[in-house]
PDB file of N, CA and C in Angstrom:
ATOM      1  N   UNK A   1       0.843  -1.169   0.000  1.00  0.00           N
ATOM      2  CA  UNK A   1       0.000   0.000   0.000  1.00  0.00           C
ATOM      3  C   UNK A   1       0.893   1.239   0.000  1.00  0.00           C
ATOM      4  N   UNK A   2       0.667   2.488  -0.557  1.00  0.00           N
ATOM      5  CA  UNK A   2       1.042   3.170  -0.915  1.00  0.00           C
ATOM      6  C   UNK A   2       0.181   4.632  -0.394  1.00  0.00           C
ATOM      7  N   UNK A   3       1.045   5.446   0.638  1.00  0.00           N
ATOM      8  CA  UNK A   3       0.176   6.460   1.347  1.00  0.00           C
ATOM      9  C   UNK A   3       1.140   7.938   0.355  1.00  0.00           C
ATOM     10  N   UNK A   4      -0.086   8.611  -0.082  1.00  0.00           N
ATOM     11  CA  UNK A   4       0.548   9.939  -0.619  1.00  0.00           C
ATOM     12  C   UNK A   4      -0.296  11.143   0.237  1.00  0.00           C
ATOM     13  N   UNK A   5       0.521  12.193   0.738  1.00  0.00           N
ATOM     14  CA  UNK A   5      -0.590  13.095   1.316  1.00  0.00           C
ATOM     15  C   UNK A   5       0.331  14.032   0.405  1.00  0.00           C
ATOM     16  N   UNK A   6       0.006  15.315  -0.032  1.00  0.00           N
ATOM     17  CA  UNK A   6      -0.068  16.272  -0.597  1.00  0.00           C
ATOM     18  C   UNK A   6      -0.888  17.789  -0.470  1.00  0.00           C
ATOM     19  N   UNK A   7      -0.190  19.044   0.142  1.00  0.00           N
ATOM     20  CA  UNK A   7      -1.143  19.979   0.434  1.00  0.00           C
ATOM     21  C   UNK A   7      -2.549  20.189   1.781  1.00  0.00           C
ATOM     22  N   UNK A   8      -1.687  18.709   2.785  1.00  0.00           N
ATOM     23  CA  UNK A   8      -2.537  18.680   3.304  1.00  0.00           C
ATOM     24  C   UNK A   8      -2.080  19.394   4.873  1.00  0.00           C
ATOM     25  N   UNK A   9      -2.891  20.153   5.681  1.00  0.00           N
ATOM     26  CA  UNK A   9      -2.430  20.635   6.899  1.00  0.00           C
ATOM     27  C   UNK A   9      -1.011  21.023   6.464  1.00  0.00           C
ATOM     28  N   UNK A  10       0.045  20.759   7.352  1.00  0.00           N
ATOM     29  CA  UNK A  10       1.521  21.468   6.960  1.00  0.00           C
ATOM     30  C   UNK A  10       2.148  20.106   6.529  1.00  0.00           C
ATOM     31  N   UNK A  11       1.836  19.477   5.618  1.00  0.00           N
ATOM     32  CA  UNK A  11       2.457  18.367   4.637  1.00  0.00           C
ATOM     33  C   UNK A  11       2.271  19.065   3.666  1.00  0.00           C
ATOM     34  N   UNK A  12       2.891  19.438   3.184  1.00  0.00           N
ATOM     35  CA  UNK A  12       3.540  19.956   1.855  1.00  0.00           C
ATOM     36  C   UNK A  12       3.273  18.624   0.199  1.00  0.00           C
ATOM     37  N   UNK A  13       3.843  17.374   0.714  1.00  0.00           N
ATOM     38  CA  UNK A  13       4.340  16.611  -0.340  1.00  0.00           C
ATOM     39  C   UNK A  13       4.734  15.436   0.770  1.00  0.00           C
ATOM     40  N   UNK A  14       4.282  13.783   0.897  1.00  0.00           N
ATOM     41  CA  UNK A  14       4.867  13.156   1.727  1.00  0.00           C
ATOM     42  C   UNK A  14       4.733  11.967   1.046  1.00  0.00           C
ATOM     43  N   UNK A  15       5.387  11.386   0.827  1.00  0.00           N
ATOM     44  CA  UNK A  15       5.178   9.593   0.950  1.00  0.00           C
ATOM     45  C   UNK A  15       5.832   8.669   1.762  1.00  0.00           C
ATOM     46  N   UNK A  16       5.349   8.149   3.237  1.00  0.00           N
ATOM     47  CA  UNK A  16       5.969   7.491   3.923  1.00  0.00           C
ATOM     48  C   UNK A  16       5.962   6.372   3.906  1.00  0.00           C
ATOM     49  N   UNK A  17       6.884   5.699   3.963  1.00  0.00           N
ATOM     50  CA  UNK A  17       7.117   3.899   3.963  1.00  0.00           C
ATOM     51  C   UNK A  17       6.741   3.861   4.939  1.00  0.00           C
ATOM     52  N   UNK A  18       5.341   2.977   4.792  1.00  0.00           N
ATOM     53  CA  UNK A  18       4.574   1.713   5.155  1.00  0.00           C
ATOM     54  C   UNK A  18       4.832   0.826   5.154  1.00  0.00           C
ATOM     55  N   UNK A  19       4.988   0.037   6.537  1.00  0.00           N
ATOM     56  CA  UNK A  19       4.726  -1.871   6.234  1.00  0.00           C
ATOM     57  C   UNK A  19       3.474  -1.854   7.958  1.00  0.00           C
ATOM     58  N   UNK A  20       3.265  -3.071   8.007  1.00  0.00           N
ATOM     59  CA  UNK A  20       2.188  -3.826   8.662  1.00  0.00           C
ATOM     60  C   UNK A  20       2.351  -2.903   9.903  1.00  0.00           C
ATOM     61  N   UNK A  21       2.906  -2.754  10.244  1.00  0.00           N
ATOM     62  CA  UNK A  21       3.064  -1.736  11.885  1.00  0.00           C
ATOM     63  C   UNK A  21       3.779  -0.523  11.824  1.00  0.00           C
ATOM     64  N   UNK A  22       3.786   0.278  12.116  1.00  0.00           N
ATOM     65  CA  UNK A  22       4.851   1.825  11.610  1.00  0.00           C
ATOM     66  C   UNK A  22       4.189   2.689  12.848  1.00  0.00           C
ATOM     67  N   UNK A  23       5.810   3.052  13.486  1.00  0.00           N
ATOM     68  CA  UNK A  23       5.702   4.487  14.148  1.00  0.00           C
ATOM     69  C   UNK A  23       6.246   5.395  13.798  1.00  0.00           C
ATOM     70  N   UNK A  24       5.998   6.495  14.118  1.00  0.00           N
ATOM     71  CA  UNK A  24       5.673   7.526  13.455  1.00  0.00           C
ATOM     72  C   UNK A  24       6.770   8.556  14.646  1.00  0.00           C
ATOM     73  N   UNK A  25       7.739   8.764  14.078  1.00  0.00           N
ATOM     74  CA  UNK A  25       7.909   9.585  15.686  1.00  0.00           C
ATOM     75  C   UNK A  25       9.319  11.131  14.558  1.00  0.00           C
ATOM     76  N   UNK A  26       9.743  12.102  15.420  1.00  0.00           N
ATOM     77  CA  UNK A  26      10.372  13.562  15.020  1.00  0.00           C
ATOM     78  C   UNK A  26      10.031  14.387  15.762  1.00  0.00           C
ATOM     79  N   UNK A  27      10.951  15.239  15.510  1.00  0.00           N
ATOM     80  CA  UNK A  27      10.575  16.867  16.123  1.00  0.00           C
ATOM     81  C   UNK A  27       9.169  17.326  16.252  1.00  0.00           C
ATOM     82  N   UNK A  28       9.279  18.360  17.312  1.00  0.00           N
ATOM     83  CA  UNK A  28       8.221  18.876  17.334  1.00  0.00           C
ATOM     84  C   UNK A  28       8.218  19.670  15.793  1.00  0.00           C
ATOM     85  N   UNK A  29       6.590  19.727  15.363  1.00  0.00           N
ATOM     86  CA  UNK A  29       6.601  20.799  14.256  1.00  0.00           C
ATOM     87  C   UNK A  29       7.317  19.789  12.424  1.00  0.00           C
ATOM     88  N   UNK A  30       7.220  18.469  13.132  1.00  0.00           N
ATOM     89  CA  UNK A  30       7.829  18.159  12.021  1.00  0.00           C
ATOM     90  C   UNK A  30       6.676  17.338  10.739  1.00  0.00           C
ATOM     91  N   UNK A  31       5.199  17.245  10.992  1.00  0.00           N
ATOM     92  CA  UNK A  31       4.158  16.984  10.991  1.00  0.00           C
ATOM     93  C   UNK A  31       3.766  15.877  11.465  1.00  0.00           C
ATOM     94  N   UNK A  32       4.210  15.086  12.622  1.00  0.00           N
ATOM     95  CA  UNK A  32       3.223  13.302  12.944  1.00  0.00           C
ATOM     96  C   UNK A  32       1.976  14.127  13.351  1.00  0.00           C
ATOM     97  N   UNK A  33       1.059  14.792  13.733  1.00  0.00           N
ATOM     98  CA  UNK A  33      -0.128  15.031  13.873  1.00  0.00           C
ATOM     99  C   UNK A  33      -0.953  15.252  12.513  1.00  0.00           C
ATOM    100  N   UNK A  34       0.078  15.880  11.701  1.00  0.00           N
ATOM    101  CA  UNK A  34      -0.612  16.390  10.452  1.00  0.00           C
ATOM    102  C   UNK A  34      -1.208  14.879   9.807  1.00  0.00           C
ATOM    103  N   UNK A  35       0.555  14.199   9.721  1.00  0.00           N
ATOM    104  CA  UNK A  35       0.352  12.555   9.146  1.00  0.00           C
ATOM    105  C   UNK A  35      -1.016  11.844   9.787  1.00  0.00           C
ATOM    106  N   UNK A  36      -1.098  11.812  11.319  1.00  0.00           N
ATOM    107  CA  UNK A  36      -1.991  11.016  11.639  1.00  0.00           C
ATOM    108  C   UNK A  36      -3.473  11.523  11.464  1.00  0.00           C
ATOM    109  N   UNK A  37      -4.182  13.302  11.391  1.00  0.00           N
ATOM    110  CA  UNK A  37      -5.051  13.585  10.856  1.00  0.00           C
ATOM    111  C   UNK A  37      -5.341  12.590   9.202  1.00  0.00           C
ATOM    112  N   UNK A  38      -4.406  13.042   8.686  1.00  0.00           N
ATOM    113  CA  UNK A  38      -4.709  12.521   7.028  1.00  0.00           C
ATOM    114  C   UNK A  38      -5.092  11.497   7.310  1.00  0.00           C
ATOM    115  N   UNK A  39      -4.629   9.939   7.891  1.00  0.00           N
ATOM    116  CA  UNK A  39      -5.288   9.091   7.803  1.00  0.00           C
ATOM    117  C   UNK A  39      -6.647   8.675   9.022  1.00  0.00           C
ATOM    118  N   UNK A  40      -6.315   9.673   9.575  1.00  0.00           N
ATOM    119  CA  UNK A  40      -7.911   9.611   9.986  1.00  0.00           C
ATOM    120  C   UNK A  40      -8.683   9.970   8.566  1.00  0.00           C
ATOM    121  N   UNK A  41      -8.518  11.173   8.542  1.00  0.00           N
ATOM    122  CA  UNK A  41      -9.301  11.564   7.348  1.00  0.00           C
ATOM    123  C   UNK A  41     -10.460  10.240   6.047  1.00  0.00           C
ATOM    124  N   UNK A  42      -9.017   9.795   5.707  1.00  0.00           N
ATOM    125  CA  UNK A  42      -8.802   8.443   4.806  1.00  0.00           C
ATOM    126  C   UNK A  42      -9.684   7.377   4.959  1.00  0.00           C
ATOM    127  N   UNK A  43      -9.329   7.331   6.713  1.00  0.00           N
ATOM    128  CA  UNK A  43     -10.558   6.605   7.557  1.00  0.00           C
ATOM    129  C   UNK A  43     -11.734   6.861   7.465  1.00  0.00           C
ATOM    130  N   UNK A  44     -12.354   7.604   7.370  1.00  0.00           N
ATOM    131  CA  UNK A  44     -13.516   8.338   7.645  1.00  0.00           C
ATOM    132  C   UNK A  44     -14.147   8.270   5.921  1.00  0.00           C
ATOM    133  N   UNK A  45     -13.026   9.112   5.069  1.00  0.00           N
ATOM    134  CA  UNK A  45     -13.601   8.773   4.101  1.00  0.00           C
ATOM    135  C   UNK A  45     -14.057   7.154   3.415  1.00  0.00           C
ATOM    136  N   UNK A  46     -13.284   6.386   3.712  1.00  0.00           N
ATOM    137  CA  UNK A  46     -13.562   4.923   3.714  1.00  0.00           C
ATOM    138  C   UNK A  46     -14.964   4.334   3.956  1.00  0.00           C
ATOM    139  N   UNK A  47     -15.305   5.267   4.996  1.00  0.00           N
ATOM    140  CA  UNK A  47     -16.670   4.597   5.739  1.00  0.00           C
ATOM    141  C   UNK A  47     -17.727   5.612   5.043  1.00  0.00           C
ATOM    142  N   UNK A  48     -17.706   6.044   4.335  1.00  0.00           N
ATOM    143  CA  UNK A  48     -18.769   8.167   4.104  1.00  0.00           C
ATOM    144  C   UNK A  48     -18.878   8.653   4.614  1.00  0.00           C
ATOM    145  N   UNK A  49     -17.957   9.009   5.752  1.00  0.00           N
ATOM    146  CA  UNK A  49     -17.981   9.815   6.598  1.00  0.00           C
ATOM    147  C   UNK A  49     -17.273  11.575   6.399  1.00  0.00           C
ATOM    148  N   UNK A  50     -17.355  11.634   5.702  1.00  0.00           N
ATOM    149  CA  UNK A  50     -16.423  12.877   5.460  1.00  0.00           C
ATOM    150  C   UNK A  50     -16.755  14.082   6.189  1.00  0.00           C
ATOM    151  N   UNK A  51     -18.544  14.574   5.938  1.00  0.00           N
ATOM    152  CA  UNK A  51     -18.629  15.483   6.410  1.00  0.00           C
ATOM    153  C   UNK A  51     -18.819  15.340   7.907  1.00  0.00           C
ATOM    154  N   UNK A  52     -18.833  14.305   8.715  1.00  0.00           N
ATOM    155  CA  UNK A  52     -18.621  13.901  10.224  1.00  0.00           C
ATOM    156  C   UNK A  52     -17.165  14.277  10.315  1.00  0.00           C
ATOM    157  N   UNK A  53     -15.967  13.374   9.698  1.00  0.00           N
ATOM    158  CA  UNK A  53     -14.800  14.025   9.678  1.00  0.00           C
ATOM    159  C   UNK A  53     -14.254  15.578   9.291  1.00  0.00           C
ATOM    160  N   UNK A  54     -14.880  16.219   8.564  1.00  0.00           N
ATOM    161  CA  UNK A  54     -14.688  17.720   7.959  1.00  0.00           C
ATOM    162  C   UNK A  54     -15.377  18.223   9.507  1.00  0.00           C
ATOM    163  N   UNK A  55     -16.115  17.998  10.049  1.00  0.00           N
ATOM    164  CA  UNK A  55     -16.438  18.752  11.433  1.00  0.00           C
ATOM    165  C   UNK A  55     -15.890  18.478  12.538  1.00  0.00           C
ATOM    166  N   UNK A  56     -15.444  17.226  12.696  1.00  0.00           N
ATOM    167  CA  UNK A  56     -13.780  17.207  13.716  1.00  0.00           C
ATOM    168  C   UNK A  56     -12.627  17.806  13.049  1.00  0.00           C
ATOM    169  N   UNK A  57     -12.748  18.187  11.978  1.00  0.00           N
ATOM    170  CA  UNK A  57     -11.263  19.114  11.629  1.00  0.00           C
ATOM    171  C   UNK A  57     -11.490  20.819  11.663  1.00  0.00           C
ATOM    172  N   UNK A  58     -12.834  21.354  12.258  1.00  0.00           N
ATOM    173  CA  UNK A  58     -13.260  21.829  12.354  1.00  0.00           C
ATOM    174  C   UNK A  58     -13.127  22.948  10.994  1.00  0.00           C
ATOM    175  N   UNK A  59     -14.133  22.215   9.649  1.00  0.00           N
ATOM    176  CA  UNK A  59     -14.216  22.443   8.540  1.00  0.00           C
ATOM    177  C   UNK A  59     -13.078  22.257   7.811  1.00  0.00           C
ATOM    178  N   UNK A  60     -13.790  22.737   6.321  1.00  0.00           N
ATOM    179  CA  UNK A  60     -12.487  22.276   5.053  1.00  0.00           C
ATOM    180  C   UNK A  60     -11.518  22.975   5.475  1.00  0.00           C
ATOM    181  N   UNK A  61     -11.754  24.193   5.280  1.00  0.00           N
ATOM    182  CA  UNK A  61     -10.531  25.073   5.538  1.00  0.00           C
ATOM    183  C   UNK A  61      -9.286  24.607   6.740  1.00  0.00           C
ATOM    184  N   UNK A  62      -9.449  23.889   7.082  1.00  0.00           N
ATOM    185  CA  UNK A  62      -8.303  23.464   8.490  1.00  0.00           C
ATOM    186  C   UNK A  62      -7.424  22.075   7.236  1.00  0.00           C
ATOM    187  N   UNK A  63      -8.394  21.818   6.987  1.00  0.00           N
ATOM    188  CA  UNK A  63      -7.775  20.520   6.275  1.00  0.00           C
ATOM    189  C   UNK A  63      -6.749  21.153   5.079  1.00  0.00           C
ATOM    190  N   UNK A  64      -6.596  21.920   4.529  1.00  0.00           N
ATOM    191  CA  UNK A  64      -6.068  22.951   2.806  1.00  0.00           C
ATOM    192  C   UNK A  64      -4.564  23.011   3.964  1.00  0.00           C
ATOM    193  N   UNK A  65      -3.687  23.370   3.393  1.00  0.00           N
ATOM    194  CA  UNK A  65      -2.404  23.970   3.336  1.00  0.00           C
ATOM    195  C   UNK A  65      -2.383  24.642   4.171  1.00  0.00           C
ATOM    196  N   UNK A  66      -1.494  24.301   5.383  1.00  0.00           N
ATOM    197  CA  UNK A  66      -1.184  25.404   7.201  1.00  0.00           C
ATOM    198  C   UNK A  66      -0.211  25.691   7.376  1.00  0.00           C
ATOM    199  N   UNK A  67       0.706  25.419   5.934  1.00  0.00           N
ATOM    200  CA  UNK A  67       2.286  25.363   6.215  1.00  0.00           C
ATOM    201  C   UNK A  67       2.557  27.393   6.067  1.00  0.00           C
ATOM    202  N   UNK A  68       4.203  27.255   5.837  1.00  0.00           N
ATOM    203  CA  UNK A  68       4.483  28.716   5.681  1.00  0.00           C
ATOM    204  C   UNK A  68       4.056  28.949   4.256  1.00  0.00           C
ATOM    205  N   UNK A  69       4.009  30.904   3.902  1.00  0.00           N
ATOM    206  CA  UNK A  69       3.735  31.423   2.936  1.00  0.00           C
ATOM    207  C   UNK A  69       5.292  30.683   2.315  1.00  0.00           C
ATOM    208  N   UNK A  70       5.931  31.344   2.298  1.00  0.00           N
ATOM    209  CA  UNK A  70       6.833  30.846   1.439  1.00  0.00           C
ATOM    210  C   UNK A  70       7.980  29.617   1.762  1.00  0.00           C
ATOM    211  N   UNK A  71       8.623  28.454   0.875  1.00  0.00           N
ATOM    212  CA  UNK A  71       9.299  27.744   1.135  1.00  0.00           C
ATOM    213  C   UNK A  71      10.736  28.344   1.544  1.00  0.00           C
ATOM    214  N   UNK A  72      12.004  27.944   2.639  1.00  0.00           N
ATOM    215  CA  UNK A  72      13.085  28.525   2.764  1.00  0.00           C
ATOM    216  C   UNK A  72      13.892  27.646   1.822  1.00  0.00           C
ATOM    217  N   UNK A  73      14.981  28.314   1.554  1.00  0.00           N
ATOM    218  CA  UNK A  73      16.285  28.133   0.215  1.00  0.00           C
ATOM    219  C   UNK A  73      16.453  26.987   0.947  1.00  0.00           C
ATOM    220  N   UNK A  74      16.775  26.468   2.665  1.00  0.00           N
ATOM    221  CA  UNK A  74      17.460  25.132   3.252  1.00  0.00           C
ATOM    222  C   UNK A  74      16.427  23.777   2.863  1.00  0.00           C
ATOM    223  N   UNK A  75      15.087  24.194   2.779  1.00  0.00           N
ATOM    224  CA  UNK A  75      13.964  23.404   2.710  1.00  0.00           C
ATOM    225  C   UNK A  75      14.132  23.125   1.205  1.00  0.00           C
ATOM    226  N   UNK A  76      14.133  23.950   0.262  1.00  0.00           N
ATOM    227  CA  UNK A  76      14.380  23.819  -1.125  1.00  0.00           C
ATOM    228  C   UNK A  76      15.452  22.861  -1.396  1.00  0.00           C
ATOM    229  N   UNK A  77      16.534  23.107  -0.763  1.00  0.00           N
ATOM    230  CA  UNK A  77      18.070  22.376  -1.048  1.00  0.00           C
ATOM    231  C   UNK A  77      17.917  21.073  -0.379  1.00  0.00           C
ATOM    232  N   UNK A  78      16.657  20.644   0.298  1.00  0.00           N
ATOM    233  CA  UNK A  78      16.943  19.470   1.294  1.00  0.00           C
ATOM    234  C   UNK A  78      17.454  19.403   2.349  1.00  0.00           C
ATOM    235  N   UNK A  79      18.362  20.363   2.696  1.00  0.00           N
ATOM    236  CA  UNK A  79      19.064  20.756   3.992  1.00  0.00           C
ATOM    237  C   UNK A  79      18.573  20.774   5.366  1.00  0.00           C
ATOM    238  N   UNK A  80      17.016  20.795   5.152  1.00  0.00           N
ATOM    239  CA  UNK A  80      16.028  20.958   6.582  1.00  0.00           C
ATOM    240  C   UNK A  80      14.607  20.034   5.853  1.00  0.00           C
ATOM    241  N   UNK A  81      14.321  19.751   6.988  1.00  0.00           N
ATOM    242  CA  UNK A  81      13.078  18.594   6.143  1.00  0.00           C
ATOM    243  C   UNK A  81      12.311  19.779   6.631  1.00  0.00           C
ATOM    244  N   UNK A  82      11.014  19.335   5.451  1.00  0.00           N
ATOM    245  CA  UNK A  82       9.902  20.439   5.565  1.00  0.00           C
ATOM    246  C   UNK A  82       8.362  19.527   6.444  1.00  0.00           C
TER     247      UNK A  82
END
């Protein structure tokens, strides 16, 4: 299985390797809350739940892009994970 989040909360662009059990762990600020929203999300959508889930995220708008206005040159170069 294959998890892509994109544009979501302050995930920018992610694809994390998955296998049968996975923790999830980093810095503060580095997104595991963002990660674990999305697959709630995923969850929810699975079942039709969306607009039950869109009101624990307290609407669309929370769910769209929370990151910074602009990307930094270290984040660009790879130098700092985003």
């Amino acid at each position: 299985m294959t998890l892509v989040v994109s544009g979501y909360r302050t995930l920018r662009y992610i694809v994390p390797p998955l296998e049968r059990l996975n923790v999830i762990t980093g810095p503060n600020d580095s997104g595991k809350s963002s990660l674990y929203w999305a697959i709630q999300l995923l969850e929810s959508a699975s079942q039709e739940a969306i607009p039950l889930a869109l009101t624990f995220e307290e609407g669309l708008s929370s769910t769209l892009w929370a990151g910074p206005e602009e990307i930094s040159s270290a984040v660009r170069r790879s130098d700092h994970p985003l």
